[in-house]
Structures are given as structure tokens and as C-alpha cells.
Protein backbone atom coordinates (compact mmCIF):
# COMPACT_ATOMS: atom_id res chain seq x y z
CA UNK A 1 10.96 1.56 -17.02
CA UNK A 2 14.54 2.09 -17.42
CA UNK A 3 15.96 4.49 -19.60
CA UNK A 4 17.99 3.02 -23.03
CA UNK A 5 20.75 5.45 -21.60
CA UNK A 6 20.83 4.04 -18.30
CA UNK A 7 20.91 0.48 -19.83
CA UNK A 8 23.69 1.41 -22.46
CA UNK A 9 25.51 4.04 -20.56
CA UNK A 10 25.38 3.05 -16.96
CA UNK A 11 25.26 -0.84 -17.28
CA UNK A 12 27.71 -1.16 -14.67
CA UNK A 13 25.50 0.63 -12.05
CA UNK A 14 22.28 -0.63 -13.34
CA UNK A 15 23.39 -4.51 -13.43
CA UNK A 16 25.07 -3.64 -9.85
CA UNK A 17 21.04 -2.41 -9.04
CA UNK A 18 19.47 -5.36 -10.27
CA UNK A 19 22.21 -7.82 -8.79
CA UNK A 20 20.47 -5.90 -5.06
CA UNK A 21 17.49 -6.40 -5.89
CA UNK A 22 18.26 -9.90 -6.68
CA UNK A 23 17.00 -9.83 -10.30
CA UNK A 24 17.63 -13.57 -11.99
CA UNK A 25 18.95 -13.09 -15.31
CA UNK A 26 20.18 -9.30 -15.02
CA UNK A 27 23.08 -10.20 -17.45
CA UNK A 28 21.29 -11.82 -19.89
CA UNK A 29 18.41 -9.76 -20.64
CA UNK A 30 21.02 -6.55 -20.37
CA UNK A 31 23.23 -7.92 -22.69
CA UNK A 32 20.02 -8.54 -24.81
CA UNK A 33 19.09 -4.93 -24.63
CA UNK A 34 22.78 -3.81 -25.90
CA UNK A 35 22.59 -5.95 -28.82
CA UNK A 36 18.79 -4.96 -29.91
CA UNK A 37 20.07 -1.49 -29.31
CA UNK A 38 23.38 -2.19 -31.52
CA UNK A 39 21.06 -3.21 -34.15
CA UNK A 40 18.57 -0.54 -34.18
CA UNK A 41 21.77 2.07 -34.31
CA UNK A 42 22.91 0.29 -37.14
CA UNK A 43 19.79 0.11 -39.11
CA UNK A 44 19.33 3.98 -38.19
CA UNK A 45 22.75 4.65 -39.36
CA UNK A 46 22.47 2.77 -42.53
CA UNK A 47 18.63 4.30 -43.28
CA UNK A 48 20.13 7.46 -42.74
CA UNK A 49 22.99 7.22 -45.51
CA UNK A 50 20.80 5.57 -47.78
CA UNK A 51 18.31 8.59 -47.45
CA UNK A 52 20.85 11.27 -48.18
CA UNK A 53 22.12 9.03 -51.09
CA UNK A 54 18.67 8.85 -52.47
CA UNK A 55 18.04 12.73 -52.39
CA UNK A 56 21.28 13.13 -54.58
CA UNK A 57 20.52 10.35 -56.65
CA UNK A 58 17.17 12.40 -57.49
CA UNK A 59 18.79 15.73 -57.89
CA UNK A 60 20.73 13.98 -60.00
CA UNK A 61 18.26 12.16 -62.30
CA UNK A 62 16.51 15.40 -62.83
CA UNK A 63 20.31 17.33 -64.40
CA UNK A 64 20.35 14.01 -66.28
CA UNK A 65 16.83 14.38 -68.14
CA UNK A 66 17.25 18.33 -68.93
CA UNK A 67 20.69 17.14 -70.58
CA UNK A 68 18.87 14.81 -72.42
CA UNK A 69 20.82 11.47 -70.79
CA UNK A 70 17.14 9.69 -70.53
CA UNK A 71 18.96 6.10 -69.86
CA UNK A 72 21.24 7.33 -67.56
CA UNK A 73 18.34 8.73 -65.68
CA UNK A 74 16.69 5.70 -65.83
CA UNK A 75 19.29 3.34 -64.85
CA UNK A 76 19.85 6.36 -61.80
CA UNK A 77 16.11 5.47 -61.15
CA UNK A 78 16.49 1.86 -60.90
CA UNK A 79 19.09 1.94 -58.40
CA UNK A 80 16.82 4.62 -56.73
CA UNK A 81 13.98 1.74 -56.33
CA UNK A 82 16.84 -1.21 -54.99
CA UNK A 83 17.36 1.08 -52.45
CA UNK A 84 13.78 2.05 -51.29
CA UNK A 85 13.35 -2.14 -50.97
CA UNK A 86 16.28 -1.42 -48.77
CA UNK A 87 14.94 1.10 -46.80
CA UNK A 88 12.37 -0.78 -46.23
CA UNK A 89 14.16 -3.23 -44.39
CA UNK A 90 15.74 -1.63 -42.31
CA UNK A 91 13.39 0.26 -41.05
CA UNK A 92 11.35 -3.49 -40.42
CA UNK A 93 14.94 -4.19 -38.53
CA UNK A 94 14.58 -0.71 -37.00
CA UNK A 95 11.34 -1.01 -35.76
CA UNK A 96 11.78 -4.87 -34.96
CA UNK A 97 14.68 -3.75 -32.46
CA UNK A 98 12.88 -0.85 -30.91
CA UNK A 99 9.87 -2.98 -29.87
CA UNK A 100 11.99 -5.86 -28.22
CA UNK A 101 13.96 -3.47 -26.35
CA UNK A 102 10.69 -2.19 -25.15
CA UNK A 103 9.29 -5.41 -24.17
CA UNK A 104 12.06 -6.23 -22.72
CA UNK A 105 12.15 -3.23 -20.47
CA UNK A 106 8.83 -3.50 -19.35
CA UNK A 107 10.19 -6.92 -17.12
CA UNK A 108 13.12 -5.12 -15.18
CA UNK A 109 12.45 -3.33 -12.60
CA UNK A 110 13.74 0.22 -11.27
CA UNK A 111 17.23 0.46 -9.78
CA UNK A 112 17.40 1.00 -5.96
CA UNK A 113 18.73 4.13 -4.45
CA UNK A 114 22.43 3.48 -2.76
CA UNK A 115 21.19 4.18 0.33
CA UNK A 116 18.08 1.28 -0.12
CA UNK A 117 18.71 -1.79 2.44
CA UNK A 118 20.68 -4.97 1.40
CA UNK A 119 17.86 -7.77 2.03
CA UNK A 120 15.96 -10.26 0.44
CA UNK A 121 12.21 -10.06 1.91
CA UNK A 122 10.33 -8.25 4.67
CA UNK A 123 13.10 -9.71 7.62
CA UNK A 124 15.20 -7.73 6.18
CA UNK A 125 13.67 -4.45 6.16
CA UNK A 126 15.20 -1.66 8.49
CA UNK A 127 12.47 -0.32 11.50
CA UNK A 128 13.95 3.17 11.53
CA UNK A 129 11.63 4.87 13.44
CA UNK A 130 8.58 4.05 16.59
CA UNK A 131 5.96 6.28 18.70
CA UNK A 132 6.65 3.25 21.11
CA UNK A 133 8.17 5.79 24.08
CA UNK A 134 10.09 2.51 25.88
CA UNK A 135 11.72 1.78 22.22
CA UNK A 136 15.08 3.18 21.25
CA UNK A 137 14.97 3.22 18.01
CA UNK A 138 18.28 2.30 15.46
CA UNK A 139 18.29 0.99 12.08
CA UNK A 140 17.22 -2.35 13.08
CA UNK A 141 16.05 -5.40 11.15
CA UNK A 142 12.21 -6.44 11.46
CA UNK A 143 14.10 -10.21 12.21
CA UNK A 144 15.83 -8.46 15.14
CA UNK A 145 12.48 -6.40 16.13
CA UNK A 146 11.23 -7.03 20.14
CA UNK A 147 9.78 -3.38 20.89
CA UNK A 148 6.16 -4.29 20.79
CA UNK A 149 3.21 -2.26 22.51
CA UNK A 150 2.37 -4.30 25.93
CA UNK A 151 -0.64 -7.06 25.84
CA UNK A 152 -2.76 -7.92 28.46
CA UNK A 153 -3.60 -11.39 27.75
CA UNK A 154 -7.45 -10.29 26.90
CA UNK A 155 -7.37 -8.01 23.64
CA UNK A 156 -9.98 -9.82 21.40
CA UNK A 157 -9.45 -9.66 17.52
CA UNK A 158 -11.17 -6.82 15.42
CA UNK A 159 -13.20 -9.50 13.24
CA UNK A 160 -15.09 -10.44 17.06
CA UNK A 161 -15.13 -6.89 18.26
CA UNK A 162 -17.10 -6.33 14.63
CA UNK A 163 -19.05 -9.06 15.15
CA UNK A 164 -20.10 -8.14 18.54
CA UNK A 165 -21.16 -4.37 18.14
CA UNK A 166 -22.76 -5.67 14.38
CA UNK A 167 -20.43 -3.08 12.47
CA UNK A 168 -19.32 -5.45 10.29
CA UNK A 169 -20.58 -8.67 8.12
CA UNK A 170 -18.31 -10.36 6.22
CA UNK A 171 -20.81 -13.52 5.60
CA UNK A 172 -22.91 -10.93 4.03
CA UNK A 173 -20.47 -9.95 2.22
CA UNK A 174 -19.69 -13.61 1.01
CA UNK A 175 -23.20 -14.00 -0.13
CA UNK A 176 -23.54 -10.44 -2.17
CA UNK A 177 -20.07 -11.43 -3.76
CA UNK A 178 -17.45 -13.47 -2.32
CA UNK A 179 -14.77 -13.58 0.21
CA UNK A 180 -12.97 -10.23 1.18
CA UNK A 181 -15.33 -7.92 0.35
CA UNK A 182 -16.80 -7.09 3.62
CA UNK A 183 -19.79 -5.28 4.43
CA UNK A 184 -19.92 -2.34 6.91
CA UNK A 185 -22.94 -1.25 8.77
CA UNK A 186 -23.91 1.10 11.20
CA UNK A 187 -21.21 2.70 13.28
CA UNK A 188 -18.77 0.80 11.19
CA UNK A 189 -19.72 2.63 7.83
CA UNK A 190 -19.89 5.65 9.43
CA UNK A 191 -16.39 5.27 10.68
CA UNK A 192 -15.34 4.24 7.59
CA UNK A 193 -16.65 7.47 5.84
CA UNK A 194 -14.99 9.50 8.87
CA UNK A 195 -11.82 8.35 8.21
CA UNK A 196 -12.03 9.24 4.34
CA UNK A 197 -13.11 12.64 5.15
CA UNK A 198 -10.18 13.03 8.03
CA UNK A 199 -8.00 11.95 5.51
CA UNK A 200 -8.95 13.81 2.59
CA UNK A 201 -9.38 17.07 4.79
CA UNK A 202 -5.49 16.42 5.84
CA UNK A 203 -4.42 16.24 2.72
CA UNK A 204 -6.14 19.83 1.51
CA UNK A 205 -4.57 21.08 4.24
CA UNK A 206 -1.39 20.25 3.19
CA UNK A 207 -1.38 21.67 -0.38
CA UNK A 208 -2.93 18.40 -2.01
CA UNK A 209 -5.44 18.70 -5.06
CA UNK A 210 -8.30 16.78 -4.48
CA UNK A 211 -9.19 14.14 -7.34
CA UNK A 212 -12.73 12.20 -8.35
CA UNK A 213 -10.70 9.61 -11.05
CA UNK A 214 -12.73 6.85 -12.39
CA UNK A 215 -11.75 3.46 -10.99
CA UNK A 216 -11.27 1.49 -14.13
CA UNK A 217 -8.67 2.45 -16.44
CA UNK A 218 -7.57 1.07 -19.75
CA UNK A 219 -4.18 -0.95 -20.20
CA UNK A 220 -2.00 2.09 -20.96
CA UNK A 221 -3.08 3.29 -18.29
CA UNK A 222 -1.57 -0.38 -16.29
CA UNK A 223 1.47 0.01 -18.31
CA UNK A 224 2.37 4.19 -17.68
CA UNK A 225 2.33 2.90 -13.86
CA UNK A 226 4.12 -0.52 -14.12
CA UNK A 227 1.19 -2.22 -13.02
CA UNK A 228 1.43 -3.80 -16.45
CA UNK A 229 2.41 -6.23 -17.05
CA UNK A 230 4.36 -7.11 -13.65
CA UNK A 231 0.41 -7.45 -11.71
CA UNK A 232 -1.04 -8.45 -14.66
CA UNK A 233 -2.51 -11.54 -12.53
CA UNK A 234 -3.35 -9.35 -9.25
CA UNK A 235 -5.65 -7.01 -11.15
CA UNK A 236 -9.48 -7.73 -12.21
CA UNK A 237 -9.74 -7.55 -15.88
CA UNK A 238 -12.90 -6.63 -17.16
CA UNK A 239 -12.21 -9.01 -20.62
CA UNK A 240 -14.70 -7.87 -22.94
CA UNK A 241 -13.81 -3.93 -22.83
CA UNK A 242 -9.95 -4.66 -21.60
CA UNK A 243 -10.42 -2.23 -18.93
CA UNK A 244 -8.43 -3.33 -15.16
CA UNK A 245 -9.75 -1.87 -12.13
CA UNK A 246 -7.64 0.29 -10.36
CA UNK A 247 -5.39 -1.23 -7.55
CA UNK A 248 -5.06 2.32 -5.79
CA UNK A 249 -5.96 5.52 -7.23
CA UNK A 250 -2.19 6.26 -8.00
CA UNK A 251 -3.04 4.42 -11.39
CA UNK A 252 -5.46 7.10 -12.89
CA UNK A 253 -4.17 10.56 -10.96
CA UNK A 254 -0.68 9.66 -12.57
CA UNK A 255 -2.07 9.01 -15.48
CA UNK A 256 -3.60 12.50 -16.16
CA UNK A 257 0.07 13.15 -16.89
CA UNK A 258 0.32 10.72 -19.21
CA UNK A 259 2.40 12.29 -22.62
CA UNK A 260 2.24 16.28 -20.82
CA UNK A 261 4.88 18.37 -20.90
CA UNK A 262 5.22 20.70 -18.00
CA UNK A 263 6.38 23.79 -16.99
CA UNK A 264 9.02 23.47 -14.05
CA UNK A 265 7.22 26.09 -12.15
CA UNK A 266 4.29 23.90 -12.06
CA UNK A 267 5.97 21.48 -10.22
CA UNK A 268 5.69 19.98 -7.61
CA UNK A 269 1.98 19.13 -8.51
CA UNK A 270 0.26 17.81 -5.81
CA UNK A 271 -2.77 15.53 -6.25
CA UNK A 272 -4.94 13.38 -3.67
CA UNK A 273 -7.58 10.89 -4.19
CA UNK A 274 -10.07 8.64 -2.15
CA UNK A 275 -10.78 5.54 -4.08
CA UNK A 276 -12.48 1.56 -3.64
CA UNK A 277 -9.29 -0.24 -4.78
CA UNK A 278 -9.41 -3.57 -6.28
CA UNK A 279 -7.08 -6.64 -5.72
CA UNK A 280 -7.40 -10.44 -6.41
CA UNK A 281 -4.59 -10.93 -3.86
CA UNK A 282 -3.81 -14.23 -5.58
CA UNK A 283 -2.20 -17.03 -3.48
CA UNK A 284 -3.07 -15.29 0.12
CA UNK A 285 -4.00 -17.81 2.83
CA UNK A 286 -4.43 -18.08 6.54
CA UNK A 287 -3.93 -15.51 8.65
CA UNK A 288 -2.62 -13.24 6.47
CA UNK A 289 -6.83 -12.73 5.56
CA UNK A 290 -8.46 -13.54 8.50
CA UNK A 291 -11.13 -10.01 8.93
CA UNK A 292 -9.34 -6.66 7.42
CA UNK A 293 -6.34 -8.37 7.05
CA UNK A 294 -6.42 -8.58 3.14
CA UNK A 295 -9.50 -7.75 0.89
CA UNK A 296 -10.03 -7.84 -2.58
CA UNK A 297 -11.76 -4.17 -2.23
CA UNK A 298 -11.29 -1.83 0.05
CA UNK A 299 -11.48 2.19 0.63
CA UNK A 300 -7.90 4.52 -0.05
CA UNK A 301 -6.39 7.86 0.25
CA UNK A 302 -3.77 8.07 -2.02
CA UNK A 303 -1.14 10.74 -2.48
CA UNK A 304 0.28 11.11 -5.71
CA UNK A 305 3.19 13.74 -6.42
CA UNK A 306 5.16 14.76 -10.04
CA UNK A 307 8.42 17.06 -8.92
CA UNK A 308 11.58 17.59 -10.54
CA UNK A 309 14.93 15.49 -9.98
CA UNK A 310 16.61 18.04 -7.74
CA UNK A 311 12.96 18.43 -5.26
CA UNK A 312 11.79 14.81 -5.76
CA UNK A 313 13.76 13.78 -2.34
CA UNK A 314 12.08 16.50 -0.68
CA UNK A 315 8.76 15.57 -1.27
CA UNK A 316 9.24 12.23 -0.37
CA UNK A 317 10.39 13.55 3.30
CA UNK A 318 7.17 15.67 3.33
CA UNK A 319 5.00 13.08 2.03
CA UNK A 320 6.64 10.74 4.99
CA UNK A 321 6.02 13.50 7.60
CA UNK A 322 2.60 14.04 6.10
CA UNK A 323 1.50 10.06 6.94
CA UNK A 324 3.47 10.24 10.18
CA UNK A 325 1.00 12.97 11.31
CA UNK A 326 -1.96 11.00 10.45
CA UNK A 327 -0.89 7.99 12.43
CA UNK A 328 0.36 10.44 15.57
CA UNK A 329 -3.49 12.05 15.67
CA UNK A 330 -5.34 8.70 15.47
CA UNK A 331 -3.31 8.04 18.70
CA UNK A 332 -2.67 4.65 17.20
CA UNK A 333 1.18 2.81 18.03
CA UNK A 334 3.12 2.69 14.65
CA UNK A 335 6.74 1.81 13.13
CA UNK A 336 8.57 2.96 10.35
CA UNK A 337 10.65 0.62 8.14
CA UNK A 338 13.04 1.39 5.34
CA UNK A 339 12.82 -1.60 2.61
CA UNK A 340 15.46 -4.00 1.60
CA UNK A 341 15.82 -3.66 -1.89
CA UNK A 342 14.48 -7.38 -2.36
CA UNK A 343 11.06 -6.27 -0.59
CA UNK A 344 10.46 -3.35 -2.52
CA UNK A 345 7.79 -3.19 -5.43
CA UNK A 346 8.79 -3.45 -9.16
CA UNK A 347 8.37 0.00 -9.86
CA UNK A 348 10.13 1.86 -6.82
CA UNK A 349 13.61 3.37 -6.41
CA UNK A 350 12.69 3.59 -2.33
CA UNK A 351 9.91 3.12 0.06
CA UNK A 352 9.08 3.39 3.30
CA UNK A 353 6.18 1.41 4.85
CA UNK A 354 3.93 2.31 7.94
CA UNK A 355 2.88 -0.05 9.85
CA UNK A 356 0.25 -0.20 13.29
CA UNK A 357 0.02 -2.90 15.61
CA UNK A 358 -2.68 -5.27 16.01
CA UNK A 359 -3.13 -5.88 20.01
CA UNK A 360 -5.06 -9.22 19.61
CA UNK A 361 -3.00 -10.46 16.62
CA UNK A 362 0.40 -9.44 18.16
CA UNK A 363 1.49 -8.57 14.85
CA UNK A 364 2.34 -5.01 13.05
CA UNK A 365 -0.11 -4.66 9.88
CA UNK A 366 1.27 -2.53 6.87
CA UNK A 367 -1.32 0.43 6.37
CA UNK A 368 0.85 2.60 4.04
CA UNK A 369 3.90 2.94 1.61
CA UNK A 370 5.36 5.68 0.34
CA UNK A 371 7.75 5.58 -2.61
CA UNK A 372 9.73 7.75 -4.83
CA UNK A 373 9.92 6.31 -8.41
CA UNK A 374 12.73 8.30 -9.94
CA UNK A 375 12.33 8.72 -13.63
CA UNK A 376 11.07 4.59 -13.80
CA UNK A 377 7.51 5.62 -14.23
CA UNK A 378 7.95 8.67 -15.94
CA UNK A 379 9.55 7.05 -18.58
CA UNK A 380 6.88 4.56 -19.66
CA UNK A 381 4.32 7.70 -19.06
CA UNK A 382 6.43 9.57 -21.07
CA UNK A 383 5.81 12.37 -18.53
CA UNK A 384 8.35 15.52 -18.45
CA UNK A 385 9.31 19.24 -17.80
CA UNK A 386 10.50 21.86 -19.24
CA UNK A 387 13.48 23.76 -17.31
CA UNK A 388 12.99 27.33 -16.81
CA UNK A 389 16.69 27.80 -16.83
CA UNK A 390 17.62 26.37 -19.97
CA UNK A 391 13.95 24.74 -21.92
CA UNK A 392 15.89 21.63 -21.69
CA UNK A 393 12.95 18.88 -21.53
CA UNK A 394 13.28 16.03 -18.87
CA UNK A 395 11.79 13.27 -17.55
CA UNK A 396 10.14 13.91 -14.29
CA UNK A 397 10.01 12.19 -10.72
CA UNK A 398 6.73 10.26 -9.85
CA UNK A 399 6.24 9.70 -6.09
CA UNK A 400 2.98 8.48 -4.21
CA UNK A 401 1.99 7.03 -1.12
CA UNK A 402 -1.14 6.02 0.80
CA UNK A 403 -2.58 8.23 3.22
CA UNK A 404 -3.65 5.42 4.55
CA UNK A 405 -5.55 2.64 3.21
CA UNK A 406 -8.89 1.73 5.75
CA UNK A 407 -8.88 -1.50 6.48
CA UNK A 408 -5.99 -2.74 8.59
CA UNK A 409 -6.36 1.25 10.29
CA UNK A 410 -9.91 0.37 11.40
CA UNK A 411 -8.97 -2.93 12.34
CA UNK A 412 -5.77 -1.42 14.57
CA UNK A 413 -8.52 1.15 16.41
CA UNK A 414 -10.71 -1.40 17.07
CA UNK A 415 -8.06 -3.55 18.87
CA UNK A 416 -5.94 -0.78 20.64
CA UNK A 417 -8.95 1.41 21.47
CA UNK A 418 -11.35 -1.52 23.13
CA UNK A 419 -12.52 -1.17 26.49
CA UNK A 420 -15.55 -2.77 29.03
CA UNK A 421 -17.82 -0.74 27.52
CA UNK A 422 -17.02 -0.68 24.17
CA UNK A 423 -14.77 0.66 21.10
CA UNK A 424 -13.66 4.25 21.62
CA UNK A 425 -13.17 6.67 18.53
CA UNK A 426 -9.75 8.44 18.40
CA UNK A 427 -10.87 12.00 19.23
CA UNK A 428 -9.93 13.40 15.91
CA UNK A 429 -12.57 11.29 14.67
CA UNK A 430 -15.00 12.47 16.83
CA UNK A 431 -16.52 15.19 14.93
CA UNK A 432 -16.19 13.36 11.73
CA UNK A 433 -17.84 9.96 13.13
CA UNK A 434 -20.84 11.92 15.04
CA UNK A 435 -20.03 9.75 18.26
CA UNK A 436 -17.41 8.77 20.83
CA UNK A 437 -18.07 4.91 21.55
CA UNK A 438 -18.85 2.20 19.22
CA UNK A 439 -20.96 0.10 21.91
């Protein structure tokens, strides 16, 4: 969440923020902040004075009872007690204040970067960068977008291809549990559990920290992320223990940080994580969940960073690069867009999505996003670092991204990669998958 020294010192930027992300009732709920934080200052103040009054008052009574002035020490006492009921509330006002400004907090979300797209929704976000060779590629809106991969007319959609080769069952699925939660068999688990190892062996290489979290967490957990309580409605609740499971595993491996001081030369700590990840996906509908389209579970490799202001941009760039790679060896045609600040989540100062096409769909699926948080998360975490030059302690950058999430990945190499005789495996899969044809 916002800082109380971003909301009381920078209003003018952060209402500016909100006004670009198109935040109804920035004003309002500012102003509301200011005054709860007026209030609490006050009450502080006042507490304060009162204190300091009340320590001489009892020096006081204690020269008055050696001197033998028993009812002025009493009367002393008296006005001793008046102002303990005092005391009492205002710290009722104090802590009255300091819980609305936190509740209130917890609904506005972080402040864009300057250099974050002007847009309302996904036409407005920025395609800043192709594999696509015949594409020349500018800042252009996705409204604007023609550069697509050719089609021949015959591509057939990855929920037929999975059907046909019997790699995947989704009325199985249906019957075990529900809709979207498919169920993969054969060469299709196997591919599955090749790309989780590709991707988790990428990531090692790269300096990450591999992670086993669990994949239920309790609701500070929700709120240290921002998950809570802006998904409340998108997350399964497990009622009777009030545990959520996890959405991606950047809920629990940012939560190990969770009230930690550290030491700047620890930073930046680099953690990765294969999880299932868990989403109701509330209010999805037609072809926006036809096959691997949209699940409500569904296999990730998340990358989850905690740097220091002056690196954090810097490992956002690597973390970009380090997805960009992954999409360049599965051979597979992708795009890069920059999001308009009214597309971005609750939680992110900037983000960049990844997205591969879908040949038989004629659409571009997102498979990753990769975000730098600022302080936003930190602050709720309460997650910091001590400066080696100085031991100041600050709040520290959050940053993670997906590297990549299965579904809509599987469901792009099925598509691009089918031939006459069958599906073929992107050779850096090869050794992983055991085989070089799903037929």
C-alpha cells in the first residue's frame, strides 16, 4: 500500500497517479486519509504533553508528601487520575485514526511510474517489442496492432489437437471436479512436467533460488501481497481454517520476507518457484475459456525478486530478458506490451506482459507478466533493508513475474508446432519430454 508520507507529502503526485489510473473517488478517500492522519497527530501530540505533565505531576506529589503537604499531594493525585481518563481517550482516538487510515489504504492502489502508458484497458496497451521478423516494431497500441504470424486457413484449435492425440480430457476433468480443471495424460503430462523442469532449470541458471512453498497461505499472507482484499472474490477460501489458496506462488515466496530486515548486501535476493495456482476466474465466459484458455488451476513458474530502490529497475530489465529467452528457445512467435496504467493490476507500479499467438484462434494469449511493485508491497509486508552506507532502514522493492505459466504455452505449441503427422516438441524440450512428436 501507499506510504502515509506519500499520501500526506506527495498528494499532488499521488492524486495525479490515481487520476491515470482512473481511480473513482481519488479525492475523496485522499482527503479522508489527511484528516484521519490530522487527527491521529493531534491525539499523539496531545498524549504526548499530557505524559510529560503527568511525570512532573508525580515528581511532584512525592516533594509534596516528604514536606508533609498530604492534601496537596492528594489533590496533585486527583488531577493525576482526570488525566489518565484522558489518556485514555486519546489513545482510543489514536488508535481509531490509525486503523481507518489503514483500511483505507488497503483500497488504493500503487501509483504508476511516469513513464507507464495513458490508457484505460488492454486497447490501450503499448506492443513494444515482436520476434515477428516482417514486423517493425514502435510503441504501438494493441487497437492499432496488424503484425500477426501468417495462417493457412487449416490450423485446428489446441482443445481438438488434445482431443485427437488423447493428451488431454477436460470432461474428465469436469467429472473429478468441475470445469477448468483439466486433466493431462500421456504425452500431455509429460510435456507438462518438461516444461516445469525447463523452466525451473532456466531459472537456476540464472542466479534464482529454488522454492517448495506450500500452496495455501493464511490472510496476512493475502494482505502482505495485495491480494487482500482487492481479489478477495477471485481466490478459493478454505472457510473453516481461513486459509486462501495461492493464486501464483509470488504469494508465499514474498511472504518469507514478511516483517525481515535485511542487509543491503543481501540484496537482490532471488527466489523461484513452480506451483498449481488457484483461481475462481469469476465472471469469465465464452471464448475467453474455451480449452487452456482460462482454468481455475493450473501449473507456474514464478519469479519473485526483493532489491533495493536504486537496483529495483535493473532487475526488472533482467527479469524481462530472462522471460524473453524462454519464449526465443521454445521457438514459439511472441509480443511484448507495455501496460496502460488503467490495465495494470492493483498492486503494480509497471508491467510488462508476454504474450504468444494462438494459430487456430488468431488471437495473442497472455502467458506472463512481469512487474516491479516499488515500495507498494513492501509496505503492507513491512519488508526492508538496512543501508550499508549509512544503517538507515528502508522499505524495499518487490518485483515478480511468471516464467511462464503452462497452460496458454502448451496450448500455443500445440497450434504453431502441428503438422500431418502430428505435434512436434520445441527441441529444447526434447530431452526434458523423452520424445520429439506428440502423434
Amino acid at each position: 500500500m501507499l506510504t502515509l508520507k506519500q499520501i500526506t507529502e506527495q498528494t499532488d503526485i499521488v492524486l495525479e497517479g490515481l487520476e491515470k489510473r482512473h481511480f473513482n473517488n481519488a479525492k475523496e478517500l485522499v482527503g479522508k486519509v489527511v484528516e484521519l492522519n490530522d487527527i491521529r497527530k493531534k491525539s499523539q501530540a496531545q498524549l504526548d504533553r499530557n505524559l510529560a505533565e503527568s511525570k512532573k505531576f508525580a515528581a511532584s506529589i512525592g516533594m509534596l508528601m516528604k514536606s508533609g503537604k498530604g492534601s496537596e499531594a492528594e489533590q496533585m493525585k486527583e488531577q493525576v487520575a482526570a488525566l489518565k481518563e484522558v489518556n485514555k481517550e486519546l489513545e482510543a482516538a489514536m488508535t481509531g485514526a490509525e486503523n481507518d487510515i489503514r483500511q483505507l489504504l488497503y483500497t488504493v492502489p500503487n501509483i504508476p511510474y511516469p513513464d507507464v502508458p495513458q490508457g484505460t484497458g488492454a486497447e490501450d496497451n503499448l506492443v513494444v517489442k515482436s520476434n515477428l521478423k516482417e514486423c517493425t516494431i514502435g510503441r504501438d497500441t494493441v487497437a492499432n496492432w496488424t503484425c500477426n504470424p501468417e495462417n493457412t486457413g487449416t490450423e485446428v484449435p489446441h482443445w481438438d489437437l488434445a482431443k485427437k492425440y488423447n493428451i488431454i480430457d477436460w470432461e474428465l476433468g469436469v467429472k473429478i471436479t468441475g470445469a477448468g480443471f483439466p486433466v493431462y495424460i500421456g504425452k500431455g503430462a509429460r510435456l507438462q512436467r518438461a516444461l516445469i523442469a525447463f523452466f525451473l532449470d532456466e531459472a537456476h541458471k540464472s542466479g534464482y533460488t529454488e522454492i517448495m512453498p506450500p500452496t495455501v497461505v493464511n490472510q496476512d499472507s493475502g494482505y502482505g501481497t495485495g491480494q487482500l482484499p482487492d481479489k478477495d472474490g477471485q481466490m478459493y477460501h478454505c472457510e473453516i481454517d481461513d486459509f486462501y489458496l495461492i493464486p501464483t506462488a509470488e504469494v508465499p515466496i514474498t511472504n518469507i520476507y514478511r516483517d525481515v530486515i535485511l542487509e543491503e548486501k543481501q540484496l537482490p535476493i532471488m527466489n523461484c518457484a513452480y506451483t498449481q495456482c488457484f483461481r475462481r476466474e469469476a465472471g469469465s465466459y465464452g471464448k475467453d475459456v474455451r480449452g487452456l484458455n482460462r482454468l481455475h488451476e493450473f501449473s507456474k513458474v514464478e519469479l519473485v525478486r526483493i532489491d533495493s530502490p536504486e537496483h529495483s529497475k535493473q532487475s526488472h530489465k533482467e527479469m524481462l530478458d530472462h522471460v524473453e529467452g524462454l519464449l526465443k528457445k521454445l521457438e514459439l512467435p511472441y509480443r511484448i506490451l507495455h501496460l496502460c496504467a488503467g490495465d495494470m493490476s492493483f498492486t503494480a507500479a509497471t508491467c510488462y506482459d508476454f504474450e504468444v499467438y494462438s494459430k487456430a484462434q488468431e488471437r495473442w494469449l497472455e502467458v506472463s507478466s512481469v512487474s516491479n511493485f516499488d515500495t507498494f508491497q513492501a509496505n503492507r509486508l513491512k519488508c526492508r533493508y538496512r543501508r550499508e552506507e549509512d544503517g538507515k532502514i528502508e522499505l524495499a522493492h518487490t518485483l515478480n513475474g511468471s516464467a511462464l505459466a503452462l497452460p496458454r504455452i502448451v496450448a500455443a505449441i500445440l497450434e504453431n508446432n502441428q503438422t500431418d503427422k502430428g505435434i512436434k516438441i520445441p527441441k529444447v524440450l526434447v530431452p526434458y519430454c523423452g520424445f520429439e512428436i506428440i502423434d
